[in-house]
C-alpha atoms as a PDB file:
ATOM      1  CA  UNK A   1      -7.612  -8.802  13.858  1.00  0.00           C
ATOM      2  CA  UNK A   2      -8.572  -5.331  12.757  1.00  0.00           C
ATOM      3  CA  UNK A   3      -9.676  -4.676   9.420  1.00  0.00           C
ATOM      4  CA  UNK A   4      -8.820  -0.761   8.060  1.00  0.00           C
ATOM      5  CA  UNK A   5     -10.009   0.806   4.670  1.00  0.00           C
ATOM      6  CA  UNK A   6      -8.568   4.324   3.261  1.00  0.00           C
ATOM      7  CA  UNK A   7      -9.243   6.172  -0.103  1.00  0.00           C
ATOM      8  CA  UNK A   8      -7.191   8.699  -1.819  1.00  0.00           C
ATOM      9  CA  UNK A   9      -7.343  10.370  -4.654  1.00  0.00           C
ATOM     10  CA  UNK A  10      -5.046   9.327  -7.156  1.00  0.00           C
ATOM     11  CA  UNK A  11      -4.311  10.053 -11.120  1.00  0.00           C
ATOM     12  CA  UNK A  12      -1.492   8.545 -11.775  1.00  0.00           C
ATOM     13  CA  UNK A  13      -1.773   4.605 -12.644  1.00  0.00           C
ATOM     14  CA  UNK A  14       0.315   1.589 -11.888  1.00  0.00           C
ATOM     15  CA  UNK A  15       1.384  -0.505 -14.786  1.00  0.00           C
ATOM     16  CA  UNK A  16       1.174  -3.674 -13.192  1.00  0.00           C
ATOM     17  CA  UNK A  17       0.933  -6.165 -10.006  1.00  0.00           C
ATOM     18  CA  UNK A  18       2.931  -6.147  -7.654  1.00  0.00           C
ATOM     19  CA  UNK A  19       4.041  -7.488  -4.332  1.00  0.00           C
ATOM     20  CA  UNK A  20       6.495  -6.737  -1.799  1.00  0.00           C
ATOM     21  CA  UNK A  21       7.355  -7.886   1.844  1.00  0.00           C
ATOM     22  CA  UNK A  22       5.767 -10.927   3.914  1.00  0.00           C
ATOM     23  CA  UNK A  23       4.041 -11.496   6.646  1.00  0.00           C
ATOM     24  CA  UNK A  24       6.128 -11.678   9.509  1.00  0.00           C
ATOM     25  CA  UNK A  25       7.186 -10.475  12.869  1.00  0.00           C
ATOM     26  CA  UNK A  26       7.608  -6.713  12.856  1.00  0.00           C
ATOM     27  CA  UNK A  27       6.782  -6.948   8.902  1.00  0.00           C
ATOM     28  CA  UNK A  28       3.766  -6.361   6.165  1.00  0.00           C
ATOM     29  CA  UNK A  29       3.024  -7.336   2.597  1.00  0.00           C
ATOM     30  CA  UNK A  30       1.698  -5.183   0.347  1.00  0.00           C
ATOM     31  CA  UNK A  31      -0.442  -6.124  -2.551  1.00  0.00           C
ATOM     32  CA  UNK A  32      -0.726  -3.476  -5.333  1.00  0.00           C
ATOM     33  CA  UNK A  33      -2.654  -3.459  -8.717  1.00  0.00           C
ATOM     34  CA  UNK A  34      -4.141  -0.944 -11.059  1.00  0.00           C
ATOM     35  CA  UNK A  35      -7.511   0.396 -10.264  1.00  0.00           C
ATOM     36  CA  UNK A  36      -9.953   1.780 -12.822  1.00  0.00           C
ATOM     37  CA  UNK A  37     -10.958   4.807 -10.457  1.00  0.00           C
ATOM     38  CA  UNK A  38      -8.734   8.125 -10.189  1.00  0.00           C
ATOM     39  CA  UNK A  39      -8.350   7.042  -6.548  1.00  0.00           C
ATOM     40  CA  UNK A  40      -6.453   4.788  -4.396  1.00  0.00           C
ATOM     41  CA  UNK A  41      -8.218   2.095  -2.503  1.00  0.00           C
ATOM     42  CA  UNK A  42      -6.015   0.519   0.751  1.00  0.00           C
ATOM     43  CA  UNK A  43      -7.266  -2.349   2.508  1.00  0.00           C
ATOM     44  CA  UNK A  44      -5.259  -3.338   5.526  1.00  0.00           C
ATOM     45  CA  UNK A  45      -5.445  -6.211   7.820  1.00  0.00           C
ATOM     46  CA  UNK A  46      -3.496  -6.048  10.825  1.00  0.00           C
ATOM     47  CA  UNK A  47      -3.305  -7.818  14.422  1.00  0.00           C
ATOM     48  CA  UNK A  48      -2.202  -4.571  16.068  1.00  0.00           C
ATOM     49  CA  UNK A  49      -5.429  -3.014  16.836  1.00  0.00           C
ATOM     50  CA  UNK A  50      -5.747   0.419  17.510  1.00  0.00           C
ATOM     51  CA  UNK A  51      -3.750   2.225  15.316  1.00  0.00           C
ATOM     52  CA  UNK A  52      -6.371   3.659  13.166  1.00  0.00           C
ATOM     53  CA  UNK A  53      -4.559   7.479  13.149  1.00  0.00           C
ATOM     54  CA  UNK A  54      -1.234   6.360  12.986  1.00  0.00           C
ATOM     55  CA  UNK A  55      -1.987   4.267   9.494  1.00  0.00           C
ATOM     56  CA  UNK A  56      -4.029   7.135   8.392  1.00  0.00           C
ATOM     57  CA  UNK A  57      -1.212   9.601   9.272  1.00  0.00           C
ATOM     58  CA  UNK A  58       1.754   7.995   7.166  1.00  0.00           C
ATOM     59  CA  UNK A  59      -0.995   6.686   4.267  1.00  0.00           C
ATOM     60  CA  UNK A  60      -1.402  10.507   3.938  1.00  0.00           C
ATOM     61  CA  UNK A  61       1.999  11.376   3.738  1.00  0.00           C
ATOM     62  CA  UNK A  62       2.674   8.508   1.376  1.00  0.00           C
ATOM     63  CA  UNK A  63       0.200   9.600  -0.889  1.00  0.00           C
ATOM     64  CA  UNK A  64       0.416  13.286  -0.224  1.00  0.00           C
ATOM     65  CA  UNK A  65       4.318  12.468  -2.678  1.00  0.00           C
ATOM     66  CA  UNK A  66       2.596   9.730  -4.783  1.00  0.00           C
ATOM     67  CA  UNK A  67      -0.973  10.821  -6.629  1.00  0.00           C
ATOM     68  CA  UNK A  68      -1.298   6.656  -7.450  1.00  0.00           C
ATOM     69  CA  UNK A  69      -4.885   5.244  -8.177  1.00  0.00           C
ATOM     70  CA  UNK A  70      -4.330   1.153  -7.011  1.00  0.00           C
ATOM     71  CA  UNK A  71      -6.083  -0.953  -4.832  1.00  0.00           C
ATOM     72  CA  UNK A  72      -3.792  -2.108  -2.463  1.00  0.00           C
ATOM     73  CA  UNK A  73      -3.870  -4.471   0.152  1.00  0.00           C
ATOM     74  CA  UNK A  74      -1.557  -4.627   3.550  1.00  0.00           C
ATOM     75  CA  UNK A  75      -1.306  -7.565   5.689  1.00  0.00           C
ATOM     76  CA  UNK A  76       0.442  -6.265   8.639  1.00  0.00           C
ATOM     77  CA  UNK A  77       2.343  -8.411  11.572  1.00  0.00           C
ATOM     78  CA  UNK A  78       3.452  -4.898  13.498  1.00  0.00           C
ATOM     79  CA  UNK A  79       5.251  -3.467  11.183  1.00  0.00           C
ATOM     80  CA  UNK A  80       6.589  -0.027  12.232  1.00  0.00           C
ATOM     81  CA  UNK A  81       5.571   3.059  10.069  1.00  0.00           C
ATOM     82  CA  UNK A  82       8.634   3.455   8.650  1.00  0.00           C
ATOM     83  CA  UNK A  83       8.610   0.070   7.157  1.00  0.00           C
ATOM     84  CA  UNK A  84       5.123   0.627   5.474  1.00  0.00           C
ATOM     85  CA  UNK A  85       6.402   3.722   4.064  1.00  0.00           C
ATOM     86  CA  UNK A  86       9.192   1.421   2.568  1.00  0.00           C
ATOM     87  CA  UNK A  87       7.031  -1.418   1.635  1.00  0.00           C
ATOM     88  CA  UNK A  88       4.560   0.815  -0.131  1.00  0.00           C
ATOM     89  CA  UNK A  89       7.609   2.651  -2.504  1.00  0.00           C
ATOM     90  CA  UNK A  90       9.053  -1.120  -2.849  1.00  0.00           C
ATOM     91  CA  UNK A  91       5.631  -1.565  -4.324  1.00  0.00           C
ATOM     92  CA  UNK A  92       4.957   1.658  -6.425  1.00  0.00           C
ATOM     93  CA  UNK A  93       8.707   0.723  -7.677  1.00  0.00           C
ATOM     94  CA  UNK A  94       7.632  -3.266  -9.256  1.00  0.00           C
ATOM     95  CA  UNK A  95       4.181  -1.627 -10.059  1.00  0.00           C
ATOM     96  CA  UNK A  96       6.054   0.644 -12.588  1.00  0.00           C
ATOM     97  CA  UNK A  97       9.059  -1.101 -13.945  1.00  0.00           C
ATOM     98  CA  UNK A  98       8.590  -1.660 -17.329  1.00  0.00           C
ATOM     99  CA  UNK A  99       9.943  -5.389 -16.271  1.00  0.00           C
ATOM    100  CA  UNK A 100       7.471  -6.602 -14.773  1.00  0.00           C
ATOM    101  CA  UNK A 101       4.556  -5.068 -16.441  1.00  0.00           C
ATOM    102  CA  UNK A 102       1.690  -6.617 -18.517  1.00  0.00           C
ATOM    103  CA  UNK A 103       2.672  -7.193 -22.331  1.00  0.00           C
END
């Protein structure tokens, strides 16, 4: 298992908790909550090691389109970048909807 932390800036916060996908072949779950800091934290845990770039590449892209300070977590069973990308705006989505947030 290979353990991966990122940090972005970020100035835009989350409303809420929220979580998306599960743990699965060829899937991930993401775990997303507001953060204090004008930065987002990402903790993934993964059993695909060596992969470091390629999570850093799309995690920039992701957050290159969304300036969001959360501390996220990603357990990952080999997902493909295209379902993290997914998975993360899933996410950002419950985060945000005035449905689910805190009263």
């Amino acid at each position: 298992m290979e353990k991966l932390m990122f940090r972005f800036p970020g100035t835009k916060k989350v409303e809420s908790n929220a979580h998306v996908g599960v743990v699965g072949s060829g899937d991930l779950e993401i775990l997303m909550e507001p953060s204090e800091g004008a930065y987002a934290e990402v903790l993934i845990r993964t059993g695909t090691t060596g992969f470091k770039e390629t999570w850093k590449a799309v995690l920039e892209r992701f957050f290159s389109q969304h300036e969001v300070s959360a501390i996220i977590k990603i357990n990952d069973f080999g997902a493909t970048p295209g379902v993290v990308t997914l998975r993360l705006s899933q996410a950002l989505e419950v985060a945000n909807d005035a449905r689910y947030a805190k009263k």
